[in-house]
PDB file of N, CA and C in Angstrom:
ATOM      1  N   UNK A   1      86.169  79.916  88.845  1.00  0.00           N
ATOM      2  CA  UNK A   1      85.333  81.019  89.276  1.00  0.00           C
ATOM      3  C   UNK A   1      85.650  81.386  90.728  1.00  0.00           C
ATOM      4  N   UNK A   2      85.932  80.485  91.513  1.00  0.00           N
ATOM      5  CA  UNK A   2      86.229  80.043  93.529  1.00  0.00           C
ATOM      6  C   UNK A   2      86.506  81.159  93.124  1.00  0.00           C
ATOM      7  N   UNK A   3      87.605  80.866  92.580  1.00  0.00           N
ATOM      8  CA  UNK A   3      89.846  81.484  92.745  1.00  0.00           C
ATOM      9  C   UNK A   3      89.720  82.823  92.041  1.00  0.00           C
ATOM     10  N   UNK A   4      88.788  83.506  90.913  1.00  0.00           N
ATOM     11  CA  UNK A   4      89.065  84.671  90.540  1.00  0.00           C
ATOM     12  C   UNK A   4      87.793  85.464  91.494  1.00  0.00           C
ATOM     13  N   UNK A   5      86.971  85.135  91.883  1.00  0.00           N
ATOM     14  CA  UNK A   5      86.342  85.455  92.990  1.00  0.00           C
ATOM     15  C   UNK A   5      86.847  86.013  94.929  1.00  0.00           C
ATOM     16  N   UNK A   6      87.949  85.085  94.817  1.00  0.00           N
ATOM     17  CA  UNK A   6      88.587  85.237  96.162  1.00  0.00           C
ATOM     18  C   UNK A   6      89.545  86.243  96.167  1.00  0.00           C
ATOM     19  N   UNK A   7      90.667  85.975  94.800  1.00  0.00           N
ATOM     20  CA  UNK A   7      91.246  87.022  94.546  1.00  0.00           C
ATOM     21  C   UNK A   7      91.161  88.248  94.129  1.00  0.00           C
ATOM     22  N   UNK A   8      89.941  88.593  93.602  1.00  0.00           N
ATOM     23  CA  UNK A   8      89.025  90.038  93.707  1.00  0.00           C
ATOM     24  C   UNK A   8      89.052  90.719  95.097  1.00  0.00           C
ATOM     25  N   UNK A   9      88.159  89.482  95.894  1.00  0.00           N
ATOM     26  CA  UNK A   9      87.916  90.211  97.135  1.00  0.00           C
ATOM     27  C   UNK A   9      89.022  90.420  97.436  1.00  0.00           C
ATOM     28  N   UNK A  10      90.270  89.567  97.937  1.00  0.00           N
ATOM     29  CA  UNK A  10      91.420  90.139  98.909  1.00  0.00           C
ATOM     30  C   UNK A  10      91.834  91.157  97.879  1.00  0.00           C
ATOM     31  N   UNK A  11      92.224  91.294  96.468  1.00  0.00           N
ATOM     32  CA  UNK A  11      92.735  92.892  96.302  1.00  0.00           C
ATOM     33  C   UNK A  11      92.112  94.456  96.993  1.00  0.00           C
ATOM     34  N   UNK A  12      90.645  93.703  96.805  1.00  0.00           N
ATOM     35  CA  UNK A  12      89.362  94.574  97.132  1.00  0.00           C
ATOM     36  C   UNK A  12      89.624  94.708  98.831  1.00  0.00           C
ATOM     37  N   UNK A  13      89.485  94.093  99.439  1.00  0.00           N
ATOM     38  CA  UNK A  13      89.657  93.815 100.829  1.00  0.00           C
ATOM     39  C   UNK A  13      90.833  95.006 100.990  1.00  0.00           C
ATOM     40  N   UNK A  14      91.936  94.363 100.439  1.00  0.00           N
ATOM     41  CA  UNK A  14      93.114  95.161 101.086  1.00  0.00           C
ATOM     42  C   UNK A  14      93.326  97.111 100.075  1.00  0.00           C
ATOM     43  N   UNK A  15      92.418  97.218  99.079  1.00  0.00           N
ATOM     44  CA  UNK A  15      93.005  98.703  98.874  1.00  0.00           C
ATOM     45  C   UNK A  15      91.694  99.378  99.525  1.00  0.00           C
ATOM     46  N   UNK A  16      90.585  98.267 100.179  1.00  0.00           N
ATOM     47  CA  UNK A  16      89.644  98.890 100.906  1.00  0.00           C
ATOM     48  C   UNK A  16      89.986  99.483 102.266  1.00  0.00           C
ATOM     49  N   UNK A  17      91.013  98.382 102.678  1.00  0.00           N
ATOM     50  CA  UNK A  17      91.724  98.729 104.316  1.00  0.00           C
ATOM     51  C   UNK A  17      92.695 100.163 104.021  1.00  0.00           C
ATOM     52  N   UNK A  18      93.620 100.049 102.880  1.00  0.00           N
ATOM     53  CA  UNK A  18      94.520 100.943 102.788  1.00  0.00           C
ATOM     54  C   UNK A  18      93.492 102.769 102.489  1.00  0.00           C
ATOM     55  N   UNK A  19      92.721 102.539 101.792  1.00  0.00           N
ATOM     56  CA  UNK A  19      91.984 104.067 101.345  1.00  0.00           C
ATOM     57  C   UNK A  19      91.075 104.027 102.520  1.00  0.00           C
ATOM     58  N   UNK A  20      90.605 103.245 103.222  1.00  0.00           N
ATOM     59  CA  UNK A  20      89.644 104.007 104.675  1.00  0.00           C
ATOM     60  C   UNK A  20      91.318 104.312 105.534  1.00  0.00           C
ATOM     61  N   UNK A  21      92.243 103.538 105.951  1.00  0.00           N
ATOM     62  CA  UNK A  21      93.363 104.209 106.893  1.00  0.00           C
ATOM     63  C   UNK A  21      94.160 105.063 106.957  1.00  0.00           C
ATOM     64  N   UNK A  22      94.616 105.036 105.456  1.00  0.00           N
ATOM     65  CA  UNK A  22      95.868 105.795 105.192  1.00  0.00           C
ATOM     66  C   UNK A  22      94.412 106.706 104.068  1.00  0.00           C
ATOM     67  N   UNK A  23      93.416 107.359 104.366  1.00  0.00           N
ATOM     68  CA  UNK A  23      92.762 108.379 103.242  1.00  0.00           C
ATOM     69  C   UNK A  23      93.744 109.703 102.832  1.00  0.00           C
ATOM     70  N   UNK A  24      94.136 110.091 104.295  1.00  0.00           N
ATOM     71  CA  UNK A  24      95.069 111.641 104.214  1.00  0.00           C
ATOM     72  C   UNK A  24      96.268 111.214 103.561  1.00  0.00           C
ATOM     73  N   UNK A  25      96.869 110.517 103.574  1.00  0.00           N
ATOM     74  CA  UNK A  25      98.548 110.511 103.083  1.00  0.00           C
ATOM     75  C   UNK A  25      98.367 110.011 101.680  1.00  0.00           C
ATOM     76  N   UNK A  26      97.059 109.024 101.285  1.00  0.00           N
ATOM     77  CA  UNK A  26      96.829 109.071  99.878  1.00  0.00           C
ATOM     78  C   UNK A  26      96.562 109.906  99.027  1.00  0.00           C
ATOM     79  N   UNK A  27      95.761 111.076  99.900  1.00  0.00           N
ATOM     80  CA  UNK A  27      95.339 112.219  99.394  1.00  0.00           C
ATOM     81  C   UNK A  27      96.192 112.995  98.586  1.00  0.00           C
ATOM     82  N   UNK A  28      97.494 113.134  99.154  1.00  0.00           N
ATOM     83  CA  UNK A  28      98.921 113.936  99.327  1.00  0.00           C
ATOM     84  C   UNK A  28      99.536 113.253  98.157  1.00  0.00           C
ATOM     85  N   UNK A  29      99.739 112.250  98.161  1.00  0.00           N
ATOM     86  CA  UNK A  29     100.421 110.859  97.331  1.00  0.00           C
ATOM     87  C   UNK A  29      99.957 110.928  95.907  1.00  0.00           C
ATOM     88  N   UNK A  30      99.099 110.958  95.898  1.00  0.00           N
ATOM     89  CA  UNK A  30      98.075 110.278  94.274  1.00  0.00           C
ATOM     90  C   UNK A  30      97.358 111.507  94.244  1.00  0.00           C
ATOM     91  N   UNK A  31      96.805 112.474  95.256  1.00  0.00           N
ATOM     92  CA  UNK A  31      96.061 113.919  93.986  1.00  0.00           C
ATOM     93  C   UNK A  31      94.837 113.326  93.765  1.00  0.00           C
ATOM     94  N   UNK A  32      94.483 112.634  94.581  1.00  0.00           N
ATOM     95  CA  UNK A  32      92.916 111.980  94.487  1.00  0.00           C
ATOM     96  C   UNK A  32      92.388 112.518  96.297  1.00  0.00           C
ATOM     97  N   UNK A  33      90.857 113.313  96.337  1.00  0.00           N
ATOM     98  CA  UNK A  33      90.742 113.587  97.396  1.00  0.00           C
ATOM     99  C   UNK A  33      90.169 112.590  98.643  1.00  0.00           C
ATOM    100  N   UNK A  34      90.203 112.977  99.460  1.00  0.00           N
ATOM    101  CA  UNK A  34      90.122 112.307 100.869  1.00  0.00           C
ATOM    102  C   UNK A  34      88.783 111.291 100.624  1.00  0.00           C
ATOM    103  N   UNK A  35      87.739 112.192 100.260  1.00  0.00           N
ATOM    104  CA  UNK A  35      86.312 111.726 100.536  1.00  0.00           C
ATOM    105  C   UNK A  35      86.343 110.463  99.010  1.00  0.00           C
ATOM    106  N   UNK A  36      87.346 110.518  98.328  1.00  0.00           N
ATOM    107  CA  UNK A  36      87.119 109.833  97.374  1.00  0.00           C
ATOM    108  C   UNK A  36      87.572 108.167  98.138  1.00  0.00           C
ATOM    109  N   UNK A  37      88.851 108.562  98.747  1.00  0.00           N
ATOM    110  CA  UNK A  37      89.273 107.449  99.254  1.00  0.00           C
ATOM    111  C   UNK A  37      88.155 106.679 100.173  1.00  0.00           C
ATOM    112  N   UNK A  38      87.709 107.458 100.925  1.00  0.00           N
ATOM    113  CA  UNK A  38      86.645 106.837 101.979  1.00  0.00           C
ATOM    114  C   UNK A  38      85.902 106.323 101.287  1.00  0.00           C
ATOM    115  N   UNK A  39      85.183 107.082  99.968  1.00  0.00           N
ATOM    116  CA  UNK A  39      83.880 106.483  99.051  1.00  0.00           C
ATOM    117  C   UNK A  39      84.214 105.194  98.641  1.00  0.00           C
ATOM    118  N   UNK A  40      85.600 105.239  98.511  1.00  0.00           N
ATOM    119  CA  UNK A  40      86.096 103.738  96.918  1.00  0.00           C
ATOM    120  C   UNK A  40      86.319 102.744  98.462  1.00  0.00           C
ATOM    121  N   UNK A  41      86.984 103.004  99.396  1.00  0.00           N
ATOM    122  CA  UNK A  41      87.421 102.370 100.705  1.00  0.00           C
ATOM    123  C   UNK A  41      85.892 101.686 101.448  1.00  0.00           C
ATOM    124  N   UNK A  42      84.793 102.429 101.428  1.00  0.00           N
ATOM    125  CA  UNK A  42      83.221 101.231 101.855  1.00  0.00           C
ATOM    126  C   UNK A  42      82.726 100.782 100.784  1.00  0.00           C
ATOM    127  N   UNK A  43      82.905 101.218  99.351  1.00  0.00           N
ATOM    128  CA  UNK A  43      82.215 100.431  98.664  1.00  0.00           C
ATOM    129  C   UNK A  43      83.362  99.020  98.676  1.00  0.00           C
ATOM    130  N   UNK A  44      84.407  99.156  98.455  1.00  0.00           N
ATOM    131  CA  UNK A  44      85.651  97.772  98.536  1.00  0.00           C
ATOM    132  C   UNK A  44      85.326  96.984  99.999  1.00  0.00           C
ATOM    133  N   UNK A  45      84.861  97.431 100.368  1.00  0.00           N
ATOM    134  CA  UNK A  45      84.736  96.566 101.968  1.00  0.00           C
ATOM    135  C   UNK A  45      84.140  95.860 101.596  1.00  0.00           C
ATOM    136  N   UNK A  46      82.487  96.250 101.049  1.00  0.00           N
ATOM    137  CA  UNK A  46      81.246  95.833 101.197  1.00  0.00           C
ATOM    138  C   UNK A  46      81.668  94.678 100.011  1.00  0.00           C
ATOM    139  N   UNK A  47      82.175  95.190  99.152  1.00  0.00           N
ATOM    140  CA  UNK A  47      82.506  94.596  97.843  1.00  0.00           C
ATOM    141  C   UNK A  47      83.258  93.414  97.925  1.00  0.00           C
ATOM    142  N   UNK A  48      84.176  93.741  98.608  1.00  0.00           N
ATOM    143  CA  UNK A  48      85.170  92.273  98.854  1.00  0.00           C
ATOM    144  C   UNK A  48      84.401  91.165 100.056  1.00  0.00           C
ATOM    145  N   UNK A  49      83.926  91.468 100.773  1.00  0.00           N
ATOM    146  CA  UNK A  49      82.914  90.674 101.333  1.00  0.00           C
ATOM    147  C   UNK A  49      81.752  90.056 100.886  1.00  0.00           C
ATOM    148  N   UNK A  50      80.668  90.429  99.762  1.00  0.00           N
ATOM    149  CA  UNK A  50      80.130  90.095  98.877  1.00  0.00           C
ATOM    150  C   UNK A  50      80.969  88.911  98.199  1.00  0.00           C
ATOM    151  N   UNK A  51      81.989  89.010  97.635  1.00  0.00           N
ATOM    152  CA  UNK A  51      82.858  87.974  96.801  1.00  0.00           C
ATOM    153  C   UNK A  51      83.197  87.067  97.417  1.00  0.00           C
ATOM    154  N   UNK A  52      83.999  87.055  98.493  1.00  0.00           N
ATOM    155  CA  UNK A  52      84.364  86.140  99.233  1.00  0.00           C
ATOM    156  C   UNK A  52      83.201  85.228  99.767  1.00  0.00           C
ATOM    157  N   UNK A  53      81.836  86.009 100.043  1.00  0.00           N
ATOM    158  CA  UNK A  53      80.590  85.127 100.471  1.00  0.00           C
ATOM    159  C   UNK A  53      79.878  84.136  99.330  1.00  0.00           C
ATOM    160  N   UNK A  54      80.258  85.118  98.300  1.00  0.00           N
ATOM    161  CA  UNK A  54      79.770  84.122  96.594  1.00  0.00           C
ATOM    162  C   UNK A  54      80.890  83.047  96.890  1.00  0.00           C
ATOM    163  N   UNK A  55      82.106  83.297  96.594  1.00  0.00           N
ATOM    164  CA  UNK A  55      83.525  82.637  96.357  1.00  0.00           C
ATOM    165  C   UNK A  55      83.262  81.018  97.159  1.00  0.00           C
ATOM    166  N   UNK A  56      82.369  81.477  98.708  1.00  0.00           N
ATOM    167  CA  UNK A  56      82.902  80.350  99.348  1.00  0.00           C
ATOM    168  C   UNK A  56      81.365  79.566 100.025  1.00  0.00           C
ATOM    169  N   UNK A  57      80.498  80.100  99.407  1.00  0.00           N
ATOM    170  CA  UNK A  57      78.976  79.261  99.486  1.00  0.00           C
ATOM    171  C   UNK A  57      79.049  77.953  98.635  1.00  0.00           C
ATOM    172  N   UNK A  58      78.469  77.099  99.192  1.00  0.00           N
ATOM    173  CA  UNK A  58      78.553  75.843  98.389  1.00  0.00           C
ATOM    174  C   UNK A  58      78.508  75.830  96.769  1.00  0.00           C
ATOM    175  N   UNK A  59      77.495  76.609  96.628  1.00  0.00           N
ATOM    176  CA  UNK A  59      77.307  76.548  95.276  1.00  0.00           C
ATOM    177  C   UNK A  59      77.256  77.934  94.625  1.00  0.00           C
ATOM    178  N   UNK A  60      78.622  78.613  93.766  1.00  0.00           N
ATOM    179  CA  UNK A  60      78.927  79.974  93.495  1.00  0.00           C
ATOM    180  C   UNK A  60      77.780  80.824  93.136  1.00  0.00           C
ATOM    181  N   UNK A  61      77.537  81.796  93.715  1.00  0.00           N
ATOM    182  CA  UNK A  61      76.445  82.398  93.645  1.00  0.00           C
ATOM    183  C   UNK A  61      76.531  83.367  92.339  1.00  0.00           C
ATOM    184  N   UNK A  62      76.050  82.953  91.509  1.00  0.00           N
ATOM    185  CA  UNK A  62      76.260  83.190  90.262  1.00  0.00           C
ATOM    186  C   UNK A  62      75.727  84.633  89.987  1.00  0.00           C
ATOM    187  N   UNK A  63      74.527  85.240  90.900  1.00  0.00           N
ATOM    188  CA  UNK A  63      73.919  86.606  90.667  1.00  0.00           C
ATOM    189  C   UNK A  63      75.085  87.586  91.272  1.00  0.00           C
ATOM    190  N   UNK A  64      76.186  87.173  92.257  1.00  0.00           N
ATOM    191  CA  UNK A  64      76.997  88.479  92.699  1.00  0.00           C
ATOM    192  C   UNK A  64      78.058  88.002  91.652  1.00  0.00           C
ATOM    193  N   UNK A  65      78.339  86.618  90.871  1.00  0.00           N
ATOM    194  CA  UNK A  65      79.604  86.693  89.683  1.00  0.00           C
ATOM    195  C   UNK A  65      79.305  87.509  88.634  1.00  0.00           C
ATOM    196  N   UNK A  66      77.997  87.625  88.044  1.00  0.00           N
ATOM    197  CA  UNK A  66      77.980  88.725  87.071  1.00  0.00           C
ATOM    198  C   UNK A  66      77.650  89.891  87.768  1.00  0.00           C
ATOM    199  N   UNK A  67      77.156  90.523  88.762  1.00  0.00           N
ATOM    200  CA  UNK A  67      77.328  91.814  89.371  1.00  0.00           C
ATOM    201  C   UNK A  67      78.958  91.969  89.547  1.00  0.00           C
ATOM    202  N   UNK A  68      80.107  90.997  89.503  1.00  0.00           N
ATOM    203  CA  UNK A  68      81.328  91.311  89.896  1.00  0.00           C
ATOM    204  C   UNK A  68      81.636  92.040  88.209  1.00  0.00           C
ATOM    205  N   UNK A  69      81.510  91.244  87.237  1.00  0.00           N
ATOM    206  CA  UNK A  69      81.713  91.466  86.188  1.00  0.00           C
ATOM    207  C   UNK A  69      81.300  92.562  85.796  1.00  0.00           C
ATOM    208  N   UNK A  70      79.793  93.290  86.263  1.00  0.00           N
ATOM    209  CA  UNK A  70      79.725  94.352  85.337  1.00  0.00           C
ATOM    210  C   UNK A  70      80.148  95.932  86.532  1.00  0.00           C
ATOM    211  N   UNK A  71      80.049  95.295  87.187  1.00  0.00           N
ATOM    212  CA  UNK A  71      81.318  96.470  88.957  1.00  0.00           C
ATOM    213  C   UNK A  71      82.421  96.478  88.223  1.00  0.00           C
ATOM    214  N   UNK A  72      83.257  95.231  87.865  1.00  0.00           N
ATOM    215  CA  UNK A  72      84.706  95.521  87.209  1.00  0.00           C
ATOM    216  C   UNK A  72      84.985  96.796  85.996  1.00  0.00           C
ATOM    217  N   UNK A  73      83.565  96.063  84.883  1.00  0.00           N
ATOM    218  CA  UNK A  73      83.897  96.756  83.397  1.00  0.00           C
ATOM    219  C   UNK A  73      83.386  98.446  84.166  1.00  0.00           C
ATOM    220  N   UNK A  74      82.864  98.632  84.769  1.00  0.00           N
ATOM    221  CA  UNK A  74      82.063 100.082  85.335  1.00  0.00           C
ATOM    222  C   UNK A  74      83.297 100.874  85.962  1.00  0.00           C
ATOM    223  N   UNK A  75      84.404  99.582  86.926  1.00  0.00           N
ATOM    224  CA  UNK A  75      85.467 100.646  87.593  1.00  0.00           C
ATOM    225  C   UNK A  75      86.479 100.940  86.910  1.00  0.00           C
ATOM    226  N   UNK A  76      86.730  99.994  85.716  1.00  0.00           N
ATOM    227  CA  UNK A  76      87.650 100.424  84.198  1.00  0.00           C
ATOM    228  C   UNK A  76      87.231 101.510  83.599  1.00  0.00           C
ATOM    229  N   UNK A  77      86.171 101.408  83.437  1.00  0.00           N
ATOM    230  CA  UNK A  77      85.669 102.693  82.898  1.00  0.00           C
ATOM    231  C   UNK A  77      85.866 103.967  83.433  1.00  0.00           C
ATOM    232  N   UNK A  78      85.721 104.100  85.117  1.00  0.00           N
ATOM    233  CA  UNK A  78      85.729 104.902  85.946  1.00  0.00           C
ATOM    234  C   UNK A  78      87.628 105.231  85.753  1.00  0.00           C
ATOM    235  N   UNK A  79      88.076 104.219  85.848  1.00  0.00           N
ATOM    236  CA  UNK A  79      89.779 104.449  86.062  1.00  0.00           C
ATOM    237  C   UNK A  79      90.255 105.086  85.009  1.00  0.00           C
ATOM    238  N   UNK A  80      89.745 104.770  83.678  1.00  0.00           N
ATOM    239  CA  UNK A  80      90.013 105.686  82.262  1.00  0.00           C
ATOM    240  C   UNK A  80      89.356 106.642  82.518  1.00  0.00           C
ATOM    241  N   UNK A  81      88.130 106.919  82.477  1.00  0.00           N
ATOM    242  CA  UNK A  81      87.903 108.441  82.380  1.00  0.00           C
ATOM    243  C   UNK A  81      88.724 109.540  83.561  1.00  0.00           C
ATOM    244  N   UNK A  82      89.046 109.481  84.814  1.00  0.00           N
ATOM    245  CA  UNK A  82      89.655 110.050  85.775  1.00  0.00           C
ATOM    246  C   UNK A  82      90.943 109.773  84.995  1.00  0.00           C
ATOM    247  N   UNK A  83      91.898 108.860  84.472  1.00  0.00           N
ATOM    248  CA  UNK A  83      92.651 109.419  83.651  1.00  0.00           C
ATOM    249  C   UNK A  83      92.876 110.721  82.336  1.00  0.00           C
ATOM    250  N   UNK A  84      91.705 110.004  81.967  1.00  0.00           N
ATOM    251  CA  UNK A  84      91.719 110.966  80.323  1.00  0.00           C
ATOM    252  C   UNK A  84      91.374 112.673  80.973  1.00  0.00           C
ATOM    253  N   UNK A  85      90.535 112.377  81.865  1.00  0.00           N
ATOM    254  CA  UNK A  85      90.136 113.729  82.421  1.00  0.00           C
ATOM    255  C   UNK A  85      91.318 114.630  83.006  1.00  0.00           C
ATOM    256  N   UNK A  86      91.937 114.220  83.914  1.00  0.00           N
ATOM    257  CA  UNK A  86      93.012 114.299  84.442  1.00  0.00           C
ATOM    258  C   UNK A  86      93.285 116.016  85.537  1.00  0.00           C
ATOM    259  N   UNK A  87      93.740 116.450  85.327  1.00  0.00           N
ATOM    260  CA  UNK A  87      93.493 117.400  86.172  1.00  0.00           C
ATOM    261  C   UNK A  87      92.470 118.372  86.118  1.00  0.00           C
ATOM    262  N   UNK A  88      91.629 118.282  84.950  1.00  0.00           N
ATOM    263  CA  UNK A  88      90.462 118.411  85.297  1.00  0.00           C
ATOM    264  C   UNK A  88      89.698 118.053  86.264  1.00  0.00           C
ATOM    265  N   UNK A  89      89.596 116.872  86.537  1.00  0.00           N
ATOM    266  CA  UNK A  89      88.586 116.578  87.824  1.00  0.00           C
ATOM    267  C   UNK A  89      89.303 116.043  88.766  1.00  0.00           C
ATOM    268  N   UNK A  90      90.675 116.124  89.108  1.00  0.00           N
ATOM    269  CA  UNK A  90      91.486 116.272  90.413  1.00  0.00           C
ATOM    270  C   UNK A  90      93.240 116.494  89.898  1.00  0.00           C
ATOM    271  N   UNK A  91      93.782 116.681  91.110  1.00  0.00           N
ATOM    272  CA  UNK A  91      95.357 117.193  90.799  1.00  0.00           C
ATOM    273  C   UNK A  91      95.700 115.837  90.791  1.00  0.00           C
ATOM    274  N   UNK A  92      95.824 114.799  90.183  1.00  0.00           N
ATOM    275  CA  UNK A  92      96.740 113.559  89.966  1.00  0.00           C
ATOM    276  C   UNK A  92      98.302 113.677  89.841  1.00  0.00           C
ATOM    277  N   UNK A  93      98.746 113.373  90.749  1.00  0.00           N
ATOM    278  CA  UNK A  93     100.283 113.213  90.387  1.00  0.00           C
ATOM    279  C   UNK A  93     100.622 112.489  89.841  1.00  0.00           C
ATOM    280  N   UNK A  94     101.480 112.056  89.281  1.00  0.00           N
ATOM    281  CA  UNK A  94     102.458 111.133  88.212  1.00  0.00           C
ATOM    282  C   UNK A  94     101.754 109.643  88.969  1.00  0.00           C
ATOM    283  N   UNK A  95     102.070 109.284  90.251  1.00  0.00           N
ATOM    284  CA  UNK A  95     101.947 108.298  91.232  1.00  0.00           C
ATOM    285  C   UNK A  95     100.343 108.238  91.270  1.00  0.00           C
ATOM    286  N   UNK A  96      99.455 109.314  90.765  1.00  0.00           N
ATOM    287  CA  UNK A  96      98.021 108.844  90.633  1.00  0.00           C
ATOM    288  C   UNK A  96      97.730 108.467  89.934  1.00  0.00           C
ATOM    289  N   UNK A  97      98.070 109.015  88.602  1.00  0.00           N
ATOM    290  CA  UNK A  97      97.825 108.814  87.439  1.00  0.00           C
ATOM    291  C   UNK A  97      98.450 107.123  86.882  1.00  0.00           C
ATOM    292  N   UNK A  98      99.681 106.439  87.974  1.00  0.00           N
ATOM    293  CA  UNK A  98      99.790 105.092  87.842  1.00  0.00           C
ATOM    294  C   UNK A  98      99.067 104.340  87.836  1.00  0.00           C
ATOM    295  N   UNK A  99      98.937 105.000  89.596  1.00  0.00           N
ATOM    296  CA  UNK A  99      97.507 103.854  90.339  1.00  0.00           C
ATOM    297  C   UNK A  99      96.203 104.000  89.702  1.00  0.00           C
ATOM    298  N   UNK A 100      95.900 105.067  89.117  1.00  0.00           N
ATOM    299  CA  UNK A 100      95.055 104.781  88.470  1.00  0.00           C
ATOM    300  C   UNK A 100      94.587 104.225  87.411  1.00  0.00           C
ATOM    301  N   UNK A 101      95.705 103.636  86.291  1.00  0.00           N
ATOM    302  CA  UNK A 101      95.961 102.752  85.525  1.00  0.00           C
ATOM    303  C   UNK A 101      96.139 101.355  86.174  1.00  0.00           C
ATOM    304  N   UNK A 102      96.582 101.243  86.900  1.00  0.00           N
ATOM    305  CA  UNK A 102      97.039  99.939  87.486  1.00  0.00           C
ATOM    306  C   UNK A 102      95.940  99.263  88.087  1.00  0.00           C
ATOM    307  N   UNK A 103      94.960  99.760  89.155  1.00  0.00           N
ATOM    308  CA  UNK A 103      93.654  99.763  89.307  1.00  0.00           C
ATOM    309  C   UNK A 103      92.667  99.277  87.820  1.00  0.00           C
ATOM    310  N   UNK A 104      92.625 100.246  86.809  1.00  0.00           N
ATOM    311  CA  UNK A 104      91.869  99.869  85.737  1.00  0.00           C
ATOM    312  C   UNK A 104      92.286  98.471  85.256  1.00  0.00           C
ATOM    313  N   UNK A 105      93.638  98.468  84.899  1.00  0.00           N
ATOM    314  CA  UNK A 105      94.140  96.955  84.110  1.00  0.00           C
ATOM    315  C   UNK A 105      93.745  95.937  85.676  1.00  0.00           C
ATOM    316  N   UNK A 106      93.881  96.117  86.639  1.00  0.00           N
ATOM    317  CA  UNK A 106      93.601  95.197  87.875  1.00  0.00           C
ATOM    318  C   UNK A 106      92.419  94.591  87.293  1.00  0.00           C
ATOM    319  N   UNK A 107      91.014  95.907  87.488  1.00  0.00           N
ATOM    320  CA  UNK A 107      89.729  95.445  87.158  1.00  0.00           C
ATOM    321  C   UNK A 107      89.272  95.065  86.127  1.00  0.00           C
ATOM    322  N   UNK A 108      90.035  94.987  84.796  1.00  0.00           N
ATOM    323  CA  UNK A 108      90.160  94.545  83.683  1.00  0.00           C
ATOM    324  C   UNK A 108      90.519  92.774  83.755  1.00  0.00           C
ATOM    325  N   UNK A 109      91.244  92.322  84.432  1.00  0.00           N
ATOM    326  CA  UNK A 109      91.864  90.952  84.515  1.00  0.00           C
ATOM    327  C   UNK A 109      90.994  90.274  85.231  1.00  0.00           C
ATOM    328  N   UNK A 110      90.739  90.869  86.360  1.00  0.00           N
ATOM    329  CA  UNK A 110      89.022  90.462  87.719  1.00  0.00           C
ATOM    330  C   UNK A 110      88.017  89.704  86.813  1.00  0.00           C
ATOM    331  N   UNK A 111      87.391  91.289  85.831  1.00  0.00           N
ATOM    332  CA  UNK A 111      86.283  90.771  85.041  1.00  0.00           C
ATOM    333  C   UNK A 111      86.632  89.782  84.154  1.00  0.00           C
ATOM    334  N   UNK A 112      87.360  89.773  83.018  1.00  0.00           N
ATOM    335  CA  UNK A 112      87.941  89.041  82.688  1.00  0.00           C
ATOM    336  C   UNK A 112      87.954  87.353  82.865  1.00  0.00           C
ATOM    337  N   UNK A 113      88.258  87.820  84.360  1.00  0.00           N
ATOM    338  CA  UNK A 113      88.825  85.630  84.691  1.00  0.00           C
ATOM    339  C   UNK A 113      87.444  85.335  84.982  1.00  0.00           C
ATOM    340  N   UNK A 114      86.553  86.417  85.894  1.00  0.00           N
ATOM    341  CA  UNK A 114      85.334  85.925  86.155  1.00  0.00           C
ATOM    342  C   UNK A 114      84.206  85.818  84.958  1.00  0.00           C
ATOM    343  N   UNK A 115      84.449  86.635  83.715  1.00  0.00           N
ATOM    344  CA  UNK A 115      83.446  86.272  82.872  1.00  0.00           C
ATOM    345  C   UNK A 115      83.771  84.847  82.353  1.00  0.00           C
ATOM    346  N   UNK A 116      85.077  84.565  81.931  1.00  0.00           N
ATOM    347  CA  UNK A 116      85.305  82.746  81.510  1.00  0.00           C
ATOM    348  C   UNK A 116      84.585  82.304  82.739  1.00  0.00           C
ATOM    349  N   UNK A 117      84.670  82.415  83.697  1.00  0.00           N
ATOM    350  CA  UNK A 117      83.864  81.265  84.695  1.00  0.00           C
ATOM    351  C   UNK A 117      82.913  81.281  84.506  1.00  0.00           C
ATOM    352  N   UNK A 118      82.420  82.323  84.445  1.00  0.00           N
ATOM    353  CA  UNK A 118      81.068  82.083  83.762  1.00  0.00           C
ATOM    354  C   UNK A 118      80.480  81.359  82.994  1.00  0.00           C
ATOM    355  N   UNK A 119      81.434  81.875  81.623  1.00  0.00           N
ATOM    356  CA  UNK A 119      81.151  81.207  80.194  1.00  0.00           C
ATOM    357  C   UNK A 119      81.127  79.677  80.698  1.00  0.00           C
ATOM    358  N   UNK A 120      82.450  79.103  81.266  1.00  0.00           N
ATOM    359  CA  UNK A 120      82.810  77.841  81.914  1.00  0.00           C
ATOM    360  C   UNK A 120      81.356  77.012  82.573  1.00  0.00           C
ATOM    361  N   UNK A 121      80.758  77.457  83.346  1.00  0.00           N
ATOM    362  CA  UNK A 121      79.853  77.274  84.129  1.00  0.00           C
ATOM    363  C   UNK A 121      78.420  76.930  83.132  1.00  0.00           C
ATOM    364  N   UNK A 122      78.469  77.720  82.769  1.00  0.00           N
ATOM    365  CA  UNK A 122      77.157  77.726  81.468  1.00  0.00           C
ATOM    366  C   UNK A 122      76.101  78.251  81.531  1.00  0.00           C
TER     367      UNK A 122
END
């Protein structure tokens, strides 16, 4: 649970650093707008800090492991529909339309390792 907990946050951590810094050149890049980056960029801050504070309290704080789990299945969801939608609800370039798959299967594997810990845990 530690280890799929920690490794949440640092993915989280780091596409939180990259979409608050680089928002404009992602903008350009992926066809996803500015304010989106900033939005997904504080909730990942807040988010990867949350995890890492469960991850590394003595005893795993089991109320933010299933809030991780149902954040994950919610941003899969979010990553498919902005696919299926597709230039409907923004200009995605080829390179968005990756990351935005790649992102979904990410948060797919997250929830995933963290629901066995769960199960694991009891």
């Amino acid at each position: 649970m530690r280890f799929s907990l920690k490794l949440d946050g640092t993915v989280s951590g780091l596409v939180a650093a990259l979409s608050l810094l680089a928002a404009r050149t992602l903008d350009s890049l992926l066809g996803l707008p500015v304010w989106l980056h900033w939005t997904q960029g504080a909730f990942l801050a807040v988010y990867a800090a949350a995890l890492w504070y469960a991850a590394t309290h003595p005893a795993v704080m089991r109320p933010i492991a299933v809030a991780a789990v149902v954040l994950n299945a919610v941003w899969a969801v979010g990553c498919a529909a902005v696919l299926v939608a597709g230039a409907s609800w923004f200009p995605l370039t080829l390179l968005g339309g990756g990351y935005a798959g790649f992102i979904g299967i990410a948060v797919v594997v997250f929830g995933s390792m963290q629901y066995a810990g769960l199960r694991r845990a009891g």
